[in-house]
Protein backbone atom coordinates (compact mmCIF):
# COMPACT_ATOMS: atom_id res chain seq x y z
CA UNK A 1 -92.37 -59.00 -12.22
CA UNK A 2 -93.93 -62.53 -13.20
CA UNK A 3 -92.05 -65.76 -11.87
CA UNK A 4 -90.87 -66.07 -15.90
CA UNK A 5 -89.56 -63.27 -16.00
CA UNK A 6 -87.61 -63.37 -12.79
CA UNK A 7 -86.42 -66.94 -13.70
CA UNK A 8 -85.10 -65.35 -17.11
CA UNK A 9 -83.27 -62.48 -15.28
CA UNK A 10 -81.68 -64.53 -13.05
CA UNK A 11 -81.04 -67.59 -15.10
CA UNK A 12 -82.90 -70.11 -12.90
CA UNK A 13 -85.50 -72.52 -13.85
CA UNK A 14 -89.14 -70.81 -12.83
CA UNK A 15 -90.02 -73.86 -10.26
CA UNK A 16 -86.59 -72.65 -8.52
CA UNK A 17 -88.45 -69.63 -8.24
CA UNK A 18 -92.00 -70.67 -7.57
CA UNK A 19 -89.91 -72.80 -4.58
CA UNK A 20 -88.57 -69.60 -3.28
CA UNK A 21 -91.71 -68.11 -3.06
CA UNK A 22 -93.49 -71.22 -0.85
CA UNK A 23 -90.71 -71.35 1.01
CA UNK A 24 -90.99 -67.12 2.21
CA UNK A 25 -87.49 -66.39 0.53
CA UNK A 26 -89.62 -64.13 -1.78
CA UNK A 27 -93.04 -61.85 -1.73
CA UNK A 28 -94.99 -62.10 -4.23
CA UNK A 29 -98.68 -61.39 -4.62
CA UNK A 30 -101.67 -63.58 -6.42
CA UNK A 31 -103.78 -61.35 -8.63
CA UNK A 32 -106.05 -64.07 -9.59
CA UNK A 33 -106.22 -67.78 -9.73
CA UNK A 34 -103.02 -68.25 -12.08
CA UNK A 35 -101.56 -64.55 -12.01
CA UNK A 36 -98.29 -64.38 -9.53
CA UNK A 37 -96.38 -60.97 -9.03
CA UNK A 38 -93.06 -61.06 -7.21
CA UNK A 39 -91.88 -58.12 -4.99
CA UNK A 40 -89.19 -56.42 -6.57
CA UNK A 41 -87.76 -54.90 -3.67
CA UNK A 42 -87.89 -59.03 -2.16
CA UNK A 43 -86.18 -59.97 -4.49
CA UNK A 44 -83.30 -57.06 -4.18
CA UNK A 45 -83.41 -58.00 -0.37
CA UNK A 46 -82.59 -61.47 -0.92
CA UNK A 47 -79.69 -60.73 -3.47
CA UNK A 48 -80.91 -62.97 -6.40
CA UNK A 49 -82.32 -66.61 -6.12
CA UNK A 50 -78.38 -67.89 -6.30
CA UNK A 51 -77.43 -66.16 -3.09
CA UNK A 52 -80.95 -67.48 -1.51
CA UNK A 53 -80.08 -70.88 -2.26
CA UNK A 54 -76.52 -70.76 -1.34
CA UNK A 55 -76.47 -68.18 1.54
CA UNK A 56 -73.33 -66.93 -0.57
């Protein structure tokens, strides 16, 4: 999924999610100099970027 469309799904802002990403809260993969993929199955680990941030 792109960080947009991860942001959309999970009604954060895309930074929140580009944050999560540098920060190893999320995989993701660079297909080229601007082209960022994130890991679905991350992202089902984590439980969503709201219970990343709040550990709820």
């Amino acid at each position: 999924m792109t960080i947009a469309e991860v942001a959309h799904v999970h009604g954060v802002h895309a930074k929140t999610i580009r944050r999560m990403i540098a920060r190893g809260d999320l995989e993701a993969v660079r297909l080229g100099p601007r082209l960022i993929r994130v890991n679905r199955a991350s992202l089902d680990a984590s439980g969503g970027p709201y219970r990343a941030l709040t550990g709820r």
